[in-house]
Protein backbone atom coordinates (compact mmCIF):
# COMPACT_ATOMS: atom_id res chain seq x y z
CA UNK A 1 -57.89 -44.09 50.90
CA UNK A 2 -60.74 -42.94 48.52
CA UNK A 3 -61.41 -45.92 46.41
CA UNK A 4 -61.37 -45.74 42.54
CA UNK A 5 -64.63 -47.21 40.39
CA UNK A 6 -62.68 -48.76 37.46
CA UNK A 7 -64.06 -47.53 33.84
CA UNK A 8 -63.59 -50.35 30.91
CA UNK A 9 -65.09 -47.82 28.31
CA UNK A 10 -62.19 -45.79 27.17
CA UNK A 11 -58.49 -44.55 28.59
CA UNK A 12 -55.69 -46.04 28.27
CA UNK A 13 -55.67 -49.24 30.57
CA UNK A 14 -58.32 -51.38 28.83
CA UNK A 15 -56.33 -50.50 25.91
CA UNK A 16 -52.99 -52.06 27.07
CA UNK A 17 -54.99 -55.32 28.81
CA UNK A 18 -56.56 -56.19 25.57
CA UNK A 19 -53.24 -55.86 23.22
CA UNK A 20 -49.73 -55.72 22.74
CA UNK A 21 -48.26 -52.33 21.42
CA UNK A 22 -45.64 -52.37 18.55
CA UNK A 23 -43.39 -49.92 17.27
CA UNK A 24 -42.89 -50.35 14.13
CA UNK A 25 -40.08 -47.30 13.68
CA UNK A 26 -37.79 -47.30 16.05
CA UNK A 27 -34.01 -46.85 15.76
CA UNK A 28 -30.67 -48.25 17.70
CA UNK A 29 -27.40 -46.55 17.21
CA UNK A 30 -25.74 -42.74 17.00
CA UNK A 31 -27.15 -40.58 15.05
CA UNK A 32 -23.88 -39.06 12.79
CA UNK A 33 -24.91 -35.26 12.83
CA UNK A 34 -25.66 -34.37 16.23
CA UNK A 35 -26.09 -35.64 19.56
CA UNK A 36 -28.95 -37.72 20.55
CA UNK A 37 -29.75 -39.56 24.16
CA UNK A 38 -31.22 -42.59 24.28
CA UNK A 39 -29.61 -44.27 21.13
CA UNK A 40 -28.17 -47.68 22.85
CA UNK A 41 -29.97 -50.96 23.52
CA UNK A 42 -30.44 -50.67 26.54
CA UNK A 43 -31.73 -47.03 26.88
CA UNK A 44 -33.86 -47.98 24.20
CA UNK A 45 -35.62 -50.90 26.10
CA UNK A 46 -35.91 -48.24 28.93
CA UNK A 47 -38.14 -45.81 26.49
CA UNK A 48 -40.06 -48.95 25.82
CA UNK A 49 -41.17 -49.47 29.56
CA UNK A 50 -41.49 -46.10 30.23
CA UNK A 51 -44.34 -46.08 27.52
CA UNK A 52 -45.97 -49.40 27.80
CA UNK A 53 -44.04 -50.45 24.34
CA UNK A 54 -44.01 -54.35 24.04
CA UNK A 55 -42.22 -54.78 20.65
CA UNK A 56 -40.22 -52.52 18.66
CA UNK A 57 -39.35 -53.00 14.94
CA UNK A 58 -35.56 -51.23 15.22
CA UNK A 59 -32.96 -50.55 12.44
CA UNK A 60 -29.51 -49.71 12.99
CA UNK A 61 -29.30 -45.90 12.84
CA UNK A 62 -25.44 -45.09 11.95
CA UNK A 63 -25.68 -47.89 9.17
CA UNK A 64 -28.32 -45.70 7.30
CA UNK A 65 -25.24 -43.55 6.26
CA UNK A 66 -22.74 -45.51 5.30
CA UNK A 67 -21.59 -46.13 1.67
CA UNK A 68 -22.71 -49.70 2.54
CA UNK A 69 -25.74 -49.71 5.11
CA UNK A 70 -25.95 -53.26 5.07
CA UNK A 71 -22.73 -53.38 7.31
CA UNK A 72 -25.09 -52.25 10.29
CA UNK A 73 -27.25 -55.86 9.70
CA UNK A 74 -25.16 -57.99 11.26
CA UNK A 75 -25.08 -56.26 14.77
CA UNK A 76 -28.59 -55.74 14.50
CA UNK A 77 -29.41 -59.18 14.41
CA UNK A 78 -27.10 -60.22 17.32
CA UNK A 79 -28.60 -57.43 19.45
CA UNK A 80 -32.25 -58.12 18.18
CA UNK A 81 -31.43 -61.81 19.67
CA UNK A 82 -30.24 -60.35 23.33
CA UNK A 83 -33.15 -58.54 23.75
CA UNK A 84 -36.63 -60.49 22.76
CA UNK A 85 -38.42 -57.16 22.25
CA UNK A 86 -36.70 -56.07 19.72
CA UNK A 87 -37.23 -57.13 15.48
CA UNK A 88 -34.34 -56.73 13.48
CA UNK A 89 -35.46 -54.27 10.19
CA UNK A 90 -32.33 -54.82 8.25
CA UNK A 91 -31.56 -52.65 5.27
CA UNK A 92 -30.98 -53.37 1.34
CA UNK A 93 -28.86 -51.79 -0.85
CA UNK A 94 -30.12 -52.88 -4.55
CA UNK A 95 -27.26 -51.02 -5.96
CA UNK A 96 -24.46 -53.16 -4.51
CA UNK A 97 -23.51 -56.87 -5.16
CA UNK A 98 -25.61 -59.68 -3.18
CA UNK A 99 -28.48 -57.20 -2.10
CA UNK A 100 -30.43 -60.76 -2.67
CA UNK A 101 -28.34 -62.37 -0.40
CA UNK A 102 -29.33 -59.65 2.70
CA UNK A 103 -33.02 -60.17 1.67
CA UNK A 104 -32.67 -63.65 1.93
CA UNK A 105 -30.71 -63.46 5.38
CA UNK A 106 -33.98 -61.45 6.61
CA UNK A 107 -36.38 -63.47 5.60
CA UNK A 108 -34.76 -66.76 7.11
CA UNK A 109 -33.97 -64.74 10.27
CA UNK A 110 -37.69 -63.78 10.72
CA UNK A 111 -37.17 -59.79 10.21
CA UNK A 112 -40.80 -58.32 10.40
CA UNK A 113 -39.46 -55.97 7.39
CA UNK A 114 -36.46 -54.98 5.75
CA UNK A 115 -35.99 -50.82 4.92
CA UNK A 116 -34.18 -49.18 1.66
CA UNK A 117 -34.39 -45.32 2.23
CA UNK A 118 -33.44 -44.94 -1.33
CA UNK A 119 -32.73 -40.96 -1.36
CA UNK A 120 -29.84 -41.85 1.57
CA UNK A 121 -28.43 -43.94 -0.73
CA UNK A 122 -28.42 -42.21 -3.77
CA UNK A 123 -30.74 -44.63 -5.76
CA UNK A 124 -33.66 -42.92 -8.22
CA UNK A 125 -36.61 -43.65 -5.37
CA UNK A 126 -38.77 -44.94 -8.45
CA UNK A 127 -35.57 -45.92 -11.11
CA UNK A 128 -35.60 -49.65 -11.98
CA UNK A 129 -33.16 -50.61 -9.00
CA UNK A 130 -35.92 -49.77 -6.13
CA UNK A 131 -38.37 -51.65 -8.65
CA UNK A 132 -36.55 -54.80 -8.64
CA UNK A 133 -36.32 -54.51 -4.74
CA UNK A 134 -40.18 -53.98 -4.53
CA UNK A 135 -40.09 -57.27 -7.06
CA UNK A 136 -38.26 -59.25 -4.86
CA UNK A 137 -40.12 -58.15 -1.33
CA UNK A 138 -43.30 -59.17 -2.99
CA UNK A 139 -41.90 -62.46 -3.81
CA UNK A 140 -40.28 -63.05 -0.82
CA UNK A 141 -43.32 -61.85 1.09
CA UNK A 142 -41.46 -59.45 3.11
CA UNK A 143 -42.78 -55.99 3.86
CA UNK A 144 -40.28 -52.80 2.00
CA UNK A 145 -40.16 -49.86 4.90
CA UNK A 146 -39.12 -46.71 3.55
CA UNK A 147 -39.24 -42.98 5.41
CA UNK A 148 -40.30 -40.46 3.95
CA UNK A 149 -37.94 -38.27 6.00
CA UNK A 150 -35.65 -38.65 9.29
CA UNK A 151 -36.22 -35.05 10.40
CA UNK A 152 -36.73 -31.91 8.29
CA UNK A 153 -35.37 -31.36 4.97
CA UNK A 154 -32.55 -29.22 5.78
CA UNK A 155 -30.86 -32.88 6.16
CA UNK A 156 -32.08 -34.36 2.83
CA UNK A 157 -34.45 -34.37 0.14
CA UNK A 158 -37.70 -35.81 1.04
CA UNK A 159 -39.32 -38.80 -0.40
CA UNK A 160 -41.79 -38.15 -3.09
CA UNK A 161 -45.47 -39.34 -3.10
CA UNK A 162 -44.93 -40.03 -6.49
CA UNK A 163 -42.18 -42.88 -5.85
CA UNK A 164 -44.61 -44.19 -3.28
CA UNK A 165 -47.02 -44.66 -5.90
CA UNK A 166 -44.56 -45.93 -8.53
CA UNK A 167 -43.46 -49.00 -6.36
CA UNK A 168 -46.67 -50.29 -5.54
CA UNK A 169 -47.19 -49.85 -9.38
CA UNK A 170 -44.11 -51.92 -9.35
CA UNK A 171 -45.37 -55.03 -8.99
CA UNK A 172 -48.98 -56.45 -7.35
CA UNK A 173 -47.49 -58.25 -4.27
CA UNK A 174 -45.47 -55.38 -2.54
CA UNK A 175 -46.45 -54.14 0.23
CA UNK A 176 -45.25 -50.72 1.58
CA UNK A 177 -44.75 -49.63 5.03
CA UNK A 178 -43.94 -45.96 4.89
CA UNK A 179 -42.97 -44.07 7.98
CA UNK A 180 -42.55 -39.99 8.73
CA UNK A 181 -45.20 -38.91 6.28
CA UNK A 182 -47.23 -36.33 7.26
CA UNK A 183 -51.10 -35.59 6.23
CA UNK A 184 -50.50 -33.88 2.89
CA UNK A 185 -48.37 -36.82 2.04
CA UNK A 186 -50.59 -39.95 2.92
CA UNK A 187 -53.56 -38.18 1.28
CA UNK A 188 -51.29 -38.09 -2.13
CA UNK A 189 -50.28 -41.17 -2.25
CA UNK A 190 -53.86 -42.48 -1.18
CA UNK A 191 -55.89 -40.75 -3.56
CA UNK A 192 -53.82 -40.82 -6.51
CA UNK A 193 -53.70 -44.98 -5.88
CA UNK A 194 -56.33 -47.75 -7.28
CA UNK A 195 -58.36 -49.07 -4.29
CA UNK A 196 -56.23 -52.13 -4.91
CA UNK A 197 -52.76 -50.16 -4.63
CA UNK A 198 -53.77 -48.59 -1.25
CA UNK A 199 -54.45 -51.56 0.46
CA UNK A 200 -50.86 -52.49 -0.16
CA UNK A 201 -49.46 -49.62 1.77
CA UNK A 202 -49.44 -48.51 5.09
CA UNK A 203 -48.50 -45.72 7.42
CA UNK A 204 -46.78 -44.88 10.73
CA UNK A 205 -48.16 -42.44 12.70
CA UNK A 206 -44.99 -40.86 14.27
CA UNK A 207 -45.61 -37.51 11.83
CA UNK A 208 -49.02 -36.87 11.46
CA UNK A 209 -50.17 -33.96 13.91
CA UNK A 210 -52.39 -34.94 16.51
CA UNK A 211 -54.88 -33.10 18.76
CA UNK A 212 -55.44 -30.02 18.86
CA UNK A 213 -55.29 -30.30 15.32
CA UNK A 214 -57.60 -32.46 13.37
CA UNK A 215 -54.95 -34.14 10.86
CA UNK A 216 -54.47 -37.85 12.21
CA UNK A 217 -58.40 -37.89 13.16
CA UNK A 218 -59.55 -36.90 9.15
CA UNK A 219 -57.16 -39.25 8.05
CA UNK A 220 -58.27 -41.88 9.88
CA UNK A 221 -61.74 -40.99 8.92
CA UNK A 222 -61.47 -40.52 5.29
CA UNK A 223 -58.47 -43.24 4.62
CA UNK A 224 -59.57 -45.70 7.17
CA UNK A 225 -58.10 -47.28 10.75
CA UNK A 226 -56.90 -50.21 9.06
CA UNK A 227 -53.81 -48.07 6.96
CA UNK A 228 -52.26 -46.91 10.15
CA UNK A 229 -49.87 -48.32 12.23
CA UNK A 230 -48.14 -47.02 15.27
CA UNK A 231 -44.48 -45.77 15.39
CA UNK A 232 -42.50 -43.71 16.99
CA UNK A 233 -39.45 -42.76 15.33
CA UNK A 234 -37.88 -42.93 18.22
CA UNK A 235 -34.36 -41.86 19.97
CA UNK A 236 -34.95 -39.35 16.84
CA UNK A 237 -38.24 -38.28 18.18
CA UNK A 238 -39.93 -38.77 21.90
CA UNK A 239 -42.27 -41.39 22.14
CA UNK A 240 -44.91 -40.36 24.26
CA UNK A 241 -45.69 -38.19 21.50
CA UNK A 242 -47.61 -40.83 19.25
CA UNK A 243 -48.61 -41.99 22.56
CA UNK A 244 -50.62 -38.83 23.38
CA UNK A 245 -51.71 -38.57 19.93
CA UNK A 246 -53.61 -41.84 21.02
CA UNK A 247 -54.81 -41.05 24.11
CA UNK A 248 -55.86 -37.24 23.18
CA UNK A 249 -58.19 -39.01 19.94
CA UNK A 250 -60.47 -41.33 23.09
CA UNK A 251 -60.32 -43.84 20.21
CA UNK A 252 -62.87 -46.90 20.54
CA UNK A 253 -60.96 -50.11 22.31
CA UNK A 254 -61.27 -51.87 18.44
CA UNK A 255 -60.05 -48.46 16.69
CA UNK A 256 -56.81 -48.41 18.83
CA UNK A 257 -56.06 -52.15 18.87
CA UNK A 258 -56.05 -51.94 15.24
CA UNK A 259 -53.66 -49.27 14.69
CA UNK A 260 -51.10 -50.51 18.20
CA UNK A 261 -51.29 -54.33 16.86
CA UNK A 262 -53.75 -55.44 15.13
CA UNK A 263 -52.88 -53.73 11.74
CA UNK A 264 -49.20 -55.19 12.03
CA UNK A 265 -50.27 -58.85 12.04
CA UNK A 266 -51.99 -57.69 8.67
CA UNK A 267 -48.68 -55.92 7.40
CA UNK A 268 -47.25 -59.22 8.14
CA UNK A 269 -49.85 -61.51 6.60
């Protein structure tokens, strides 16, 4: 058998030897408007291996729908604790009773982050409720997750870049972790903050296009490495895709640890 010389340069297996990988968007439970495989714990954990995924942040799907999401919490946690790789993101309603109650309950259970997708909810994304939340994540030192979308918008309104802006505006010690947004998005929210302001955000990279087109590669040019994290979006979308994204950009070993771990433990600081 033809033996191999082993390059440490670039590719993908230096990559995985010198880092973890996280997930920071990642979803367990049905999905109410169609069908879509892969949605249970344990096919989930499956999707991890097959892509060399050691951690996944993962909200409860279904619960994202429901007059009262934070119903879902509860089963997230006990299924976060069966399986080590996954981190409970528990969602906030700041419209119902005791919303300070389920923040509190994530911050003593370790969650990485807790999510309020305001627009599902039917909350103004930049009214006073959302700013109170931002508030109270800042205090609490908890990251707020919010998508900007789930798929297109024929499901719902997306979230505006303008809301984005608004919370971080909100108060100085939020910090934002916004998932789905795509180039035009990042680069309106970036550009329209303080310096100060966009340090306190930062981005998945589950819906920025990748190679052949240039918009994940400018953006992490002109924005910087350090605002990106790496999600998935997954069962909702396939995983190797931000995987190839990756791969495709030949990314130094520093650039790519940054963005697959190294920017979480930031988001987390």
């Amino acid at each position: 058998m033809e033996e191999r010389s082993a390059d440490l340069s670039h590719g993908r297996i230096p990559q995985r030897l010198m880092a973890p990988r996280v997930d920071v968007n990642a979803f367990l439970g049905a999905y109410p408007w169609r069908k879509v495989p892969g949605t249970s714990p344990e096919a989930l954990a499956q999707a991890l291996d097959r892509v060399d995924i050691d951690t996944a942040w993962v909200t409860h799907l279904p619960g994202l729908f429901w007059r009262d999401p934070t119903e879902g919490n509860a089963w997230l946690y006990e299924t976060a604790k069966k399986q080590r790789r996954f981190a409970p993101v528990p969602t906030v309603h700041p419209g119902l009773a005791q919303w300070e109650q389920v923040l509190a309950d994530a911050a003593n259970a370790g969650a990485p982050a807790v999510r309020c997708d305001p627009l599902y909810l039917g909350l103004d994304p930049a009214g006073g409720e959302m700013r109170v939340l931002a508030a109270a994540c800042g205090a609490a030192r908890i990251p707020l997750m919010l998508a900007v979308r789930l798929e297109d918008g024929r499901q719902r309104h997306d979230l505006p870049a303008a809301a984005v802006r608004a919370l971080l505006r909100a108060d100085s010690d939020v910090r934002l972790l916004v998932t789905h947004a795509d180039r035009g998005f990042v680069e309106e929210v970036h550009f329209g903050s303080t310096p100060e302001e966009a340090r306190r955000v930062w981005w998945d990279i589950c819906w920025i296009w990748g190679p052949p087109e240039d918009h994940l590669a400018t953006l992490l040019d002109t924005i910087g490495v350090d605002r990106f994290v790496f999600g998935t979006g997954q069962p909702l979308r396939l995983p190797e895709t931000s995987v190839a994204k990756l791969d495709l950009l030949e990314l130094s070993p520093d650039a790519r640890g940054a963005i697959e771990f190294k920017n979480v433990q930031e988001l987390m600081a």
